[in-house]
C-alpha atoms as a PDB file:
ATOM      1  CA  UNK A   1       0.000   0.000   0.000  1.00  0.00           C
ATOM      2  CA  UNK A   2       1.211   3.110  -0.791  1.00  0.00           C
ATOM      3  CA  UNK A   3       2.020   5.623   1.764  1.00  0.00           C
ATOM      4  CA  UNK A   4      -0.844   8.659   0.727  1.00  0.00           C
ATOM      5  CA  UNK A   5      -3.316   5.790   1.240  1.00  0.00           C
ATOM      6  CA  UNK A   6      -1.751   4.585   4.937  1.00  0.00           C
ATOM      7  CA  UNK A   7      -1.482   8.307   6.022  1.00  0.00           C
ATOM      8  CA  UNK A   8      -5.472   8.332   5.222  1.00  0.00           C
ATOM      9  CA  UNK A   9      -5.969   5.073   7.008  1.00  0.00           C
ATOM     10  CA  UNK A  10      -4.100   6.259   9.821  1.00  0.00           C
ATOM     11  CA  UNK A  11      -6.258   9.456   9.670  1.00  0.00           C
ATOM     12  CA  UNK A  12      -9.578   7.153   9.785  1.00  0.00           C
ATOM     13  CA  UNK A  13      -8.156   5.448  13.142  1.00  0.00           C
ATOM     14  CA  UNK A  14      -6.888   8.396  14.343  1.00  0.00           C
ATOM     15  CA  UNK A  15     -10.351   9.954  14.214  1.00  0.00           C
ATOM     16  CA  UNK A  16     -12.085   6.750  15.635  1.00  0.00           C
ATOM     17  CA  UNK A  17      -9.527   6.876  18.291  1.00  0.00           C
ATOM     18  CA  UNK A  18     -10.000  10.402  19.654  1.00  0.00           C
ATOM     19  CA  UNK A  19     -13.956  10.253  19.199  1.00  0.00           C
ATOM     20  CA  UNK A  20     -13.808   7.714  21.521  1.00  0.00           C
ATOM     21  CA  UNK A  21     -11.629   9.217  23.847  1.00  0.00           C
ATOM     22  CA  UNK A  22      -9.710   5.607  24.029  1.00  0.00           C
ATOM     23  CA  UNK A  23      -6.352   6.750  25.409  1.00  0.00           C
ATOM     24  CA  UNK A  24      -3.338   8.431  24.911  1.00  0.00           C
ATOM     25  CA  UNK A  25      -0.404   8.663  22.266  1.00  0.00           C
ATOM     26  CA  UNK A  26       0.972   5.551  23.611  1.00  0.00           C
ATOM     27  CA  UNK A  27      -2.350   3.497  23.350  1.00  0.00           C
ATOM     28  CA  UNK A  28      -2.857   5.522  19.962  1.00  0.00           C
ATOM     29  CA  UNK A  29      -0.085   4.223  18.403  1.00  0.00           C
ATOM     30  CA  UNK A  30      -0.550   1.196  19.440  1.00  0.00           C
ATOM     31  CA  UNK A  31      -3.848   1.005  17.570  1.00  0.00           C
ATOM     32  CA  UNK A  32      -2.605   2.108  14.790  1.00  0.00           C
ATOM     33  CA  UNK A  33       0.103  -0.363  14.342  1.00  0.00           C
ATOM     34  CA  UNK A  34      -2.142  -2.982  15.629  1.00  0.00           C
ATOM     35  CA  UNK A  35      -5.042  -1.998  12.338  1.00  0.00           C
ATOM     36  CA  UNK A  36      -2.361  -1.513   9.878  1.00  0.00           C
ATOM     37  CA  UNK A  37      -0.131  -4.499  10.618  1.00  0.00           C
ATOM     38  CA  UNK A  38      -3.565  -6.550   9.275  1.00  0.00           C
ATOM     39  CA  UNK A  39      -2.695  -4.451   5.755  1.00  0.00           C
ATOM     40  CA  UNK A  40       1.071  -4.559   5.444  1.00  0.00           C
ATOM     41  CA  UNK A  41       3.068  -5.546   8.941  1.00  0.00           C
ATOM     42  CA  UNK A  42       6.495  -3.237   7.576  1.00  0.00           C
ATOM     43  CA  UNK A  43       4.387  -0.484   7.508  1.00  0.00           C
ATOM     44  CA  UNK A  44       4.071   0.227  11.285  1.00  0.00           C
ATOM     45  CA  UNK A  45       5.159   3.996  12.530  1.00  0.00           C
ATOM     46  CA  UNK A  46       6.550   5.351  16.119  1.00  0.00           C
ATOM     47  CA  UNK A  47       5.742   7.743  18.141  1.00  0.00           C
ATOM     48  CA  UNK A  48       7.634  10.719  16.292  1.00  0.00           C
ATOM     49  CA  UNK A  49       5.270   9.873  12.963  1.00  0.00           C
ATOM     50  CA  UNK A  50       2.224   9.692  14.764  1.00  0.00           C
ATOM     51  CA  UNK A  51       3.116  13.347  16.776  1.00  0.00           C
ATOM     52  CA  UNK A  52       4.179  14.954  13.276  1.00  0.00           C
ATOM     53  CA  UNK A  53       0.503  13.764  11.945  1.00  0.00           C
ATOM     54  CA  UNK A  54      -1.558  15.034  14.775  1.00  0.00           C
ATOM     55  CA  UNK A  55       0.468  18.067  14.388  1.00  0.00           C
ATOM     56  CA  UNK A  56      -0.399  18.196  10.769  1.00  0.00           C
ATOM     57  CA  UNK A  57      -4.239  17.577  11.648  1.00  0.00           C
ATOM     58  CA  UNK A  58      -4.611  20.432  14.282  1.00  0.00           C
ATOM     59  CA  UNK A  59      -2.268  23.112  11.971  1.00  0.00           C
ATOM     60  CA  UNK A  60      -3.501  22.240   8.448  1.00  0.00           C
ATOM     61  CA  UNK A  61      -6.787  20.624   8.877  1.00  0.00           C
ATOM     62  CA  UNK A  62      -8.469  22.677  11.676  1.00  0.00           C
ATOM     63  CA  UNK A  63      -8.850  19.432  14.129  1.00  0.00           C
ATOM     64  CA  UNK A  64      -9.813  20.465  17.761  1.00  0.00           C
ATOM     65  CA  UNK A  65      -7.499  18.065  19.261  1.00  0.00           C
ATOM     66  CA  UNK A  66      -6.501  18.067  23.026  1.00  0.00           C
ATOM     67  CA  UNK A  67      -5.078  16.392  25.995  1.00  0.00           C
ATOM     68  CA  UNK A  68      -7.031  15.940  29.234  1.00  0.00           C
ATOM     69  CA  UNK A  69      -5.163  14.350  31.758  1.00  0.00           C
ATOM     70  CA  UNK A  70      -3.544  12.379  29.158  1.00  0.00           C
ATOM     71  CA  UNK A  71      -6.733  11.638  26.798  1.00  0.00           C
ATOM     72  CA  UNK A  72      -6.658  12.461  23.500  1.00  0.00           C
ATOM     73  CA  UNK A  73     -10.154  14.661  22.739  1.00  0.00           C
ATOM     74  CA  UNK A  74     -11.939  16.942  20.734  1.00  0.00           C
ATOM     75  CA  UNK A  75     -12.858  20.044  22.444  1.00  0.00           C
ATOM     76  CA  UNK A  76     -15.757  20.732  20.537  1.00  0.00           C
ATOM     77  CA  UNK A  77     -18.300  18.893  18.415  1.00  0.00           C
ATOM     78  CA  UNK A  78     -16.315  17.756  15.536  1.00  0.00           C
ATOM     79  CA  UNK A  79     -17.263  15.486  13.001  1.00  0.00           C
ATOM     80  CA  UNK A  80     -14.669  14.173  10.354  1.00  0.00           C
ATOM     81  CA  UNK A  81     -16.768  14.066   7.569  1.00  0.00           C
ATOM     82  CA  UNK A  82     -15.818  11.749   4.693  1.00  0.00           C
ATOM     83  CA  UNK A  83     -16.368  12.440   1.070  1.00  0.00           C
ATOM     84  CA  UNK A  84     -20.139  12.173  -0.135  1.00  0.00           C
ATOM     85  CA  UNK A  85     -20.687   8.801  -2.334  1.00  0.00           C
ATOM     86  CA  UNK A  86     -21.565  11.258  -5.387  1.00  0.00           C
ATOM     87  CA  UNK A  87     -18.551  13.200  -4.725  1.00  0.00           C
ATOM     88  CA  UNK A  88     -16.394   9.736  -4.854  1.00  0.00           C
ATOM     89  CA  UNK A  89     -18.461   8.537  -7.826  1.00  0.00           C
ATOM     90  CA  UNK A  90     -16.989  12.000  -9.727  1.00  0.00           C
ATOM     91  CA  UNK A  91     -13.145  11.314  -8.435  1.00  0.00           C
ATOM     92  CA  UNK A  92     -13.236   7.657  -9.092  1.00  0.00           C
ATOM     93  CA  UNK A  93     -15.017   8.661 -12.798  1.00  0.00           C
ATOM     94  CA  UNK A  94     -12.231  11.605 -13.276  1.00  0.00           C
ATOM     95  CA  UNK A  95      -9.254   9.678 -12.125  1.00  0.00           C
ATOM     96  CA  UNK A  96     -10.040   6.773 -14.646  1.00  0.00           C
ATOM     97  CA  UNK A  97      -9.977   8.986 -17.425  1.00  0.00           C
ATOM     98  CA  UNK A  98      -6.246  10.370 -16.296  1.00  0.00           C
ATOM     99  CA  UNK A  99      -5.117   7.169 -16.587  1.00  0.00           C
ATOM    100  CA  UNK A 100      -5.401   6.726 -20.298  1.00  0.00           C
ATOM    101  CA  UNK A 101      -3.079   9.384 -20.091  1.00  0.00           C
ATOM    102  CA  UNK A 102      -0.510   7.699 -18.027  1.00  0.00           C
ATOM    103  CA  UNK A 103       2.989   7.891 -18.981  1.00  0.00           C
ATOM    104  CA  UNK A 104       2.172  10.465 -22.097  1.00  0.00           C
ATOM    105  CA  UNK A 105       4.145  13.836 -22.437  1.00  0.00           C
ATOM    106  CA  UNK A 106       3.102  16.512 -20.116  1.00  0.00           C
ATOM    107  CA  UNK A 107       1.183  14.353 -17.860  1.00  0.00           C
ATOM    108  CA  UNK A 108       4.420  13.063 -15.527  1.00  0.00           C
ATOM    109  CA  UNK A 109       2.729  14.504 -12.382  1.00  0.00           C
ATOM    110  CA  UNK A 110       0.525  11.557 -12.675  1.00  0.00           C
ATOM    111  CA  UNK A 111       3.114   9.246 -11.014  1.00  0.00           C
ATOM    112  CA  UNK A 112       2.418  11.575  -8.417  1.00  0.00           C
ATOM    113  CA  UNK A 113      -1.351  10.169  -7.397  1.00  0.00           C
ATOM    114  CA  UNK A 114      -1.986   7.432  -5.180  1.00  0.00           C
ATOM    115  CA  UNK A 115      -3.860   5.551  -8.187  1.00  0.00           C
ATOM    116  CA  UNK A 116      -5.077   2.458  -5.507  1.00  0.00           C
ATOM    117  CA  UNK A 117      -6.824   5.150  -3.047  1.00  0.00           C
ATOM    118  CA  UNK A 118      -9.690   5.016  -5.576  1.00  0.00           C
ATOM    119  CA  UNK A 119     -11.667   2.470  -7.046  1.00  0.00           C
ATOM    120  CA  UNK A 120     -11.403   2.950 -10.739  1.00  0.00           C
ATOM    121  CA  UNK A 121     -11.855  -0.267 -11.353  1.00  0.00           C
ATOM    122  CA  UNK A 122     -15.286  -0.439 -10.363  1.00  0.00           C
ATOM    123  CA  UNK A 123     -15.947   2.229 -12.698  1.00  0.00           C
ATOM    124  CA  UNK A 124     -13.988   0.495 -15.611  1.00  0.00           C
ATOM    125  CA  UNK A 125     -16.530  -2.312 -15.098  1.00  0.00           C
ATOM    126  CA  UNK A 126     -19.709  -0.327 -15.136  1.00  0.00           C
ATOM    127  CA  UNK A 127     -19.071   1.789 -17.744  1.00  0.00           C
ATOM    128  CA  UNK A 128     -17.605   1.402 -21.486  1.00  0.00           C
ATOM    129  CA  UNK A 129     -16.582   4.377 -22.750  1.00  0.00           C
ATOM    130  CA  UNK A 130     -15.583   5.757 -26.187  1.00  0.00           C
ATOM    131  CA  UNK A 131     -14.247   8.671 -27.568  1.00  0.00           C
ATOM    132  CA  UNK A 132     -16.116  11.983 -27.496  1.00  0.00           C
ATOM    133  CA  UNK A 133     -18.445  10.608 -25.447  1.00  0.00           C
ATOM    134  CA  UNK A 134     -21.715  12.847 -24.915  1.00  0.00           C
ATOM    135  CA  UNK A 135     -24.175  11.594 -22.358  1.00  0.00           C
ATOM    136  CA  UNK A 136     -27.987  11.768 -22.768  1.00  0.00           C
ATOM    137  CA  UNK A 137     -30.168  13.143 -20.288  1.00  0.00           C
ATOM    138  CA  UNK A 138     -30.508  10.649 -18.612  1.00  0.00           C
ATOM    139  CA  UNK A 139     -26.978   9.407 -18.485  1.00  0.00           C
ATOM    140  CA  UNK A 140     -25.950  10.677 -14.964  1.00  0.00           C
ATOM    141  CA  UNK A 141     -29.147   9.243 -13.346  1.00  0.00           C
ATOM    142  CA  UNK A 142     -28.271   6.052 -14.472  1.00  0.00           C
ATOM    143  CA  UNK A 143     -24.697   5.938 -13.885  1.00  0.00           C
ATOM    144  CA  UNK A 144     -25.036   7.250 -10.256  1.00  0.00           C
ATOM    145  CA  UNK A 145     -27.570   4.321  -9.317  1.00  0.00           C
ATOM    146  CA  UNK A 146     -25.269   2.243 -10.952  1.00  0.00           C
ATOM    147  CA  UNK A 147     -22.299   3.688  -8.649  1.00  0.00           C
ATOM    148  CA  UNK A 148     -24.546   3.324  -5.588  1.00  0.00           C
ATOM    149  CA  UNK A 149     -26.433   0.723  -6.330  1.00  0.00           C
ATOM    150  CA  UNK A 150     -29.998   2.478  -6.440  1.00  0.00           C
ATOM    151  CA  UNK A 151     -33.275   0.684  -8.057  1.00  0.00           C
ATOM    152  CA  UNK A 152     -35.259   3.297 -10.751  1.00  0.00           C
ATOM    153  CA  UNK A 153     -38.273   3.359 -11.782  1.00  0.00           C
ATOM    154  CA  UNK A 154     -38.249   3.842 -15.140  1.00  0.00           C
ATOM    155  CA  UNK A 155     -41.227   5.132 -17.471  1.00  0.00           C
ATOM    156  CA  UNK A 156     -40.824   4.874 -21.261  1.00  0.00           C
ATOM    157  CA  UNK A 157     -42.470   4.266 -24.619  1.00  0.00           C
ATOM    158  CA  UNK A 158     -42.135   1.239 -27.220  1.00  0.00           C
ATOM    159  CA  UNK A 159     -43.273   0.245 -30.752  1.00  0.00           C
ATOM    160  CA  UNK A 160     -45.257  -3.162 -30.784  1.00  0.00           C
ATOM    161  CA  UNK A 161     -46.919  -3.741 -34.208  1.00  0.00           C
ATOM    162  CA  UNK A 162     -46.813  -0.404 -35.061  1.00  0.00           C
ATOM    163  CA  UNK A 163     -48.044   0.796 -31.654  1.00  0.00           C
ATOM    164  CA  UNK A 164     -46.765   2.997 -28.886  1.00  0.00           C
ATOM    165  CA  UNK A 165     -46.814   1.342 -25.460  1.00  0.00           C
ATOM    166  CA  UNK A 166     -46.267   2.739 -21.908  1.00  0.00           C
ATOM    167  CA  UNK A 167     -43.954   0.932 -19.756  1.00  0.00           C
ATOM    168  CA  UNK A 168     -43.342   1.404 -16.315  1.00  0.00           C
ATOM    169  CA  UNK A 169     -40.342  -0.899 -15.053  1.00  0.00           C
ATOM    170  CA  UNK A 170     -38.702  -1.266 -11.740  1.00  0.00           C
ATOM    171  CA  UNK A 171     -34.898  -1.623 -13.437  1.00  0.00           C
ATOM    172  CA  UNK A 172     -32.103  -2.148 -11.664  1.00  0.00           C
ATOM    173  CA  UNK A 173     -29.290  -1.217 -13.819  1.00  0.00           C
ATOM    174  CA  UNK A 174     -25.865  -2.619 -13.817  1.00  0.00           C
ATOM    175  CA  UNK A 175     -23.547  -1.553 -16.924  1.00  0.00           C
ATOM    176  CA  UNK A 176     -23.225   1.370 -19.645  1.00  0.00           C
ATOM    177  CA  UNK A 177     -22.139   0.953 -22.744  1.00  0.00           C
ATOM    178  CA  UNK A 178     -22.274   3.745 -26.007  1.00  0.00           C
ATOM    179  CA  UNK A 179     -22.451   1.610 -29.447  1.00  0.00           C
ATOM    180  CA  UNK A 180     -23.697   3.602 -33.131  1.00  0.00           C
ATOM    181  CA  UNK A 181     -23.156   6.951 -31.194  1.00  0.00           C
ATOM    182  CA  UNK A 182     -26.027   6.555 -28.647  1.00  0.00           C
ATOM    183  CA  UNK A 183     -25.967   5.097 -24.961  1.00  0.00           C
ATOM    184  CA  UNK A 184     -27.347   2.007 -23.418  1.00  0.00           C
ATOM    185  CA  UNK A 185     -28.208   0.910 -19.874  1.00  0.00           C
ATOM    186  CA  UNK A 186     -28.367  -2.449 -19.087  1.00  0.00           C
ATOM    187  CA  UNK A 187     -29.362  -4.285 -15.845  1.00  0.00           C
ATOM    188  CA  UNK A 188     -32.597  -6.209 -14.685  1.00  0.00           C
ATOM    189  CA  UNK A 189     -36.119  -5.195 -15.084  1.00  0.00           C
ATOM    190  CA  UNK A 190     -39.168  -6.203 -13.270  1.00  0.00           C
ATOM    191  CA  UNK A 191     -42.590  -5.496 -14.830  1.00  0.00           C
ATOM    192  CA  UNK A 192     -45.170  -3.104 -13.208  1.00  0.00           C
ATOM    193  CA  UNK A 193     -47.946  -3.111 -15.212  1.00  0.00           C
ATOM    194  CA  UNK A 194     -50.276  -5.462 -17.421  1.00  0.00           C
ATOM    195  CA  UNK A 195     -48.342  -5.081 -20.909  1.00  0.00           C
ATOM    196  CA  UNK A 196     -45.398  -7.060 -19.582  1.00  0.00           C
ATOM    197  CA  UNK A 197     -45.359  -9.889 -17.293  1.00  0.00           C
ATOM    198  CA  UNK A 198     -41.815 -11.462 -15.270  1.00  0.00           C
ATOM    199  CA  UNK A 199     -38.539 -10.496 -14.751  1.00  0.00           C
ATOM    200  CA  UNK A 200     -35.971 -10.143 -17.300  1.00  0.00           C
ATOM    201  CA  UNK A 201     -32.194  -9.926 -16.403  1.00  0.00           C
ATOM    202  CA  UNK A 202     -30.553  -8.941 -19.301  1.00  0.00           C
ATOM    203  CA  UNK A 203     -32.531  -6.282 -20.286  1.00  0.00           C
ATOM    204  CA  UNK A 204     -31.439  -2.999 -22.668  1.00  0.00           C
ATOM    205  CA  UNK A 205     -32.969   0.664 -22.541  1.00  0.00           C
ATOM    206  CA  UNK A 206     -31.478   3.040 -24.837  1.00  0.00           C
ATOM    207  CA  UNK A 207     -31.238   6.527 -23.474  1.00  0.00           C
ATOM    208  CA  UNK A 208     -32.721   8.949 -25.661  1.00  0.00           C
ATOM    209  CA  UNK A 209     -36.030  10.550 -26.005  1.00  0.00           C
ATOM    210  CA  UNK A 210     -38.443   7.466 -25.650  1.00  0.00           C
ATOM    211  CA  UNK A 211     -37.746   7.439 -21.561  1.00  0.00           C
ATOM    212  CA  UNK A 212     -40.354   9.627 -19.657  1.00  0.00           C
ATOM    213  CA  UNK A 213     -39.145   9.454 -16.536  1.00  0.00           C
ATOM    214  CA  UNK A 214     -36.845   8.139 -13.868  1.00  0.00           C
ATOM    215  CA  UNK A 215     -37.081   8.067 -10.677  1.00  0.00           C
ATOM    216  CA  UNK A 216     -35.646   6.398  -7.535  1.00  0.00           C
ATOM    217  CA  UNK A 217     -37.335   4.137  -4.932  1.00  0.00           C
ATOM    218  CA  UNK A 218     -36.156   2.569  -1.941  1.00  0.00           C
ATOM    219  CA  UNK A 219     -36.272  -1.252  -3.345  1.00  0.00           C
ATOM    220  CA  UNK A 220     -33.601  -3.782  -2.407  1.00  0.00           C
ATOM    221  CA  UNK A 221     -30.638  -3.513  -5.240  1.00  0.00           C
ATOM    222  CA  UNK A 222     -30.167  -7.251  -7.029  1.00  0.00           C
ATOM    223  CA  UNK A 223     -26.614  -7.433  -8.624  1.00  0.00           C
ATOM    224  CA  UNK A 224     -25.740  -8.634 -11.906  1.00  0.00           C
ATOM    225  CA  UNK A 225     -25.105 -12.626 -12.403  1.00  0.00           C
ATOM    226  CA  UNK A 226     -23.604 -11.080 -15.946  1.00  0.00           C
ATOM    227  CA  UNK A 227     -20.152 -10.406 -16.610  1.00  0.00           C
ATOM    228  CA  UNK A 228     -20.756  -6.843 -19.110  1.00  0.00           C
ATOM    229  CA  UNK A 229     -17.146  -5.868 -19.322  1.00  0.00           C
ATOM    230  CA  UNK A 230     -14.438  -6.980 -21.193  1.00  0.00           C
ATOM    231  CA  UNK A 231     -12.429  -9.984 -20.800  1.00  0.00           C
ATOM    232  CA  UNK A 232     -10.674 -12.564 -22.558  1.00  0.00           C
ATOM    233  CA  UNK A 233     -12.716 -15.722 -20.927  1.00  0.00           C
ATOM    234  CA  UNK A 234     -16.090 -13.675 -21.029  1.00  0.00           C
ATOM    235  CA  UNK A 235     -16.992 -11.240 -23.273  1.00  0.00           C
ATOM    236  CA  UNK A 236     -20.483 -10.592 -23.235  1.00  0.00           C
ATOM    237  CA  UNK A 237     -20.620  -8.629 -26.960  1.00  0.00           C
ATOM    238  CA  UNK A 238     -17.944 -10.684 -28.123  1.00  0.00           C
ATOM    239  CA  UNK A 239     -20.257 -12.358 -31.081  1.00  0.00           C
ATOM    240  CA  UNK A 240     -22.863  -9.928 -31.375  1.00  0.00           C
ATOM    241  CA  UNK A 241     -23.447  -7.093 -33.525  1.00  0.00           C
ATOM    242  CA  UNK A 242     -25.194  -4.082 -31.762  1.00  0.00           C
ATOM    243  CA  UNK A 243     -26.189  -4.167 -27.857  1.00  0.00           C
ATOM    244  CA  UNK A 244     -28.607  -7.167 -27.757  1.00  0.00           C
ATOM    245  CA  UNK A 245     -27.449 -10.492 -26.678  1.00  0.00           C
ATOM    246  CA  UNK A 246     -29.800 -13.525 -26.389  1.00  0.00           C
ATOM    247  CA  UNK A 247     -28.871 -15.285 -24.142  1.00  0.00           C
ATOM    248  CA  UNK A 248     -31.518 -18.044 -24.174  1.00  0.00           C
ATOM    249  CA  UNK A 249     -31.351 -18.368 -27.913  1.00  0.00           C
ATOM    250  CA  UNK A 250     -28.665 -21.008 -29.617  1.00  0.00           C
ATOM    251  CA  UNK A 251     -26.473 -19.881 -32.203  1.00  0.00           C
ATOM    252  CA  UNK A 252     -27.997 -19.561 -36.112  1.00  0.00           C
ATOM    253  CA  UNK A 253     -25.866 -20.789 -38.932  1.00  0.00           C
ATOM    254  CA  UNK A 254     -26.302 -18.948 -41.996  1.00  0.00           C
ATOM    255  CA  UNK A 255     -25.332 -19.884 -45.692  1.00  0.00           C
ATOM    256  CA  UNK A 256     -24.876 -17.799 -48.292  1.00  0.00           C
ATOM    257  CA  UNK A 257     -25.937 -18.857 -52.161  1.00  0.00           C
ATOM    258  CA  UNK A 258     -24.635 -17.071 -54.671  1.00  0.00           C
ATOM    259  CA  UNK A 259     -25.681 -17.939 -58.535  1.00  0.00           C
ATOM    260  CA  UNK A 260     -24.393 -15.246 -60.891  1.00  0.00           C
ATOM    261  CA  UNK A 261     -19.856 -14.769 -60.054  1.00  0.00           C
ATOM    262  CA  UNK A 262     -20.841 -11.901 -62.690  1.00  0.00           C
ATOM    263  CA  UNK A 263     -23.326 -10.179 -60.986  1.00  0.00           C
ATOM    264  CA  UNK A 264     -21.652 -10.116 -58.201  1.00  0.00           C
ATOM    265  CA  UNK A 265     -18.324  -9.172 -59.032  1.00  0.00           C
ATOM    266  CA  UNK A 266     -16.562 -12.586 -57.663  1.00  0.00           C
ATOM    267  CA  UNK A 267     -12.994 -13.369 -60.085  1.00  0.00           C
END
């Protein structure tokens, strides 16, 4: 682990610890060494680390940290807020697209970022981006219940034999993907009303103009049992054209007959 991401961790117990009113330096650092030995046992710090870091919280970061009669405590109401889940889904978002620019000219202060604090990967899997992306209006409600794992309700129209149909779905989305210039959501939809019946768990909604309305309930989030992103074992769009995959349909074989080498050009 690298040491912006221990100095955080640290932070977290060091919070925790004072909150609690658990002790002094002694008992402190003990803590500490104690929680981060279960990460990385070399990485244990004395005494003279742990004073320059409480030092560094009090001058730099406004902490209301004192000593009474040896306990470490705030002397106020403090509360050591951590960053919002939307405001993590926009870091995590932001620092995967700086790392397509990792080790390019001009972008050396890269090296610089502790690329394991966030968790880029989870937003590598839930979203497939391309170049010059532009999101539809509906883009950021779906990618944040994606990122946090929300359940929509989603209203939209369909053509069915050359009719328009309501829907109203409970989805549950799980991936992103833009194919032919226009986004996708995928993820699992339950039916709410009498044009569709069952549960479907594969199921696509383009976002453009034929959704209505989304909104979020309070529903119990069901995860994916499909694999969206890429990989070389399981690649969900691997023999498909488009954003459709059926999953409960066997391959077709198609042959092609062609009569007439001079009508169609074949030497």
């Amino acid at each position: 682990m690298r040491e912006a991401k221990l100095k955080y961790k640290r932070q977290q117990i060091i919070y925790n610890f004072i909150h609690q009113r658990a002790g002094g330096a002694l008992e402190l650092l003990d803590k500490i060494n104690n929680d981060i030995s279960e990460i990385d046992p070399s990485k244990q710090i004395g005494l003279r680390t742990l004073q320059k870091q409480i030092k560094e919280l009090k001058e730099k970061h406004g902490w209301p940290i004192i000593k009474d009669s040896g306990i470490f405590q705030f002397n106020e109401d403090f509360d050591y807020q951590e960053l919002r889940k939307d405001e993590k889904n926009i870091i995590n978002e932001a620092m995967l697209i700086l790392e397509r620019f990792d080790g390019k000219l001009g972008f050396e202060w890269l090296d610089e970022i502790d690329m394991d604090s966030f968790d880029i990967n989870f937003v590598n899997n839930s979203i497939q981006y391309e170049e010059s992306t532009s999101p539809m209006k509906y883009f950021i409600k779906f990618k944040n219940s994606i990122f946090n794992k929300n359940v929509l309700i989603v209203k939209r129209k369909i053509l069915r034999e050359n009719k328009e149909i309501q829907l109203s779905i409970e989805f549950h989305p799980h991936f992103l993907k833009k194919w032919n210039s226009k986004w996708y959501v995928f993820g699992l939809k339950k039916d709410l009303d009498k044009n569709e019946k069952g549960e479907k768990e594969s199921y696509v909604i383009p976002i453009d103009i034929y959704i209505n309305d989304v909104k979020e309930t309070r529903e119990t989030f069901i995860e994916s049992k499909i694999n969206y992103s890429k990989s070389f074992e399981n690649d969900y769009f691997l023999d498909i054209i488009g954003v459709t995959n059926y999953l409960d349909r066997n391959p077709v074989e198609v042959m092609l007959k062609i009569h007439s080498k001079e009508r169609f050009r074949i030497f």
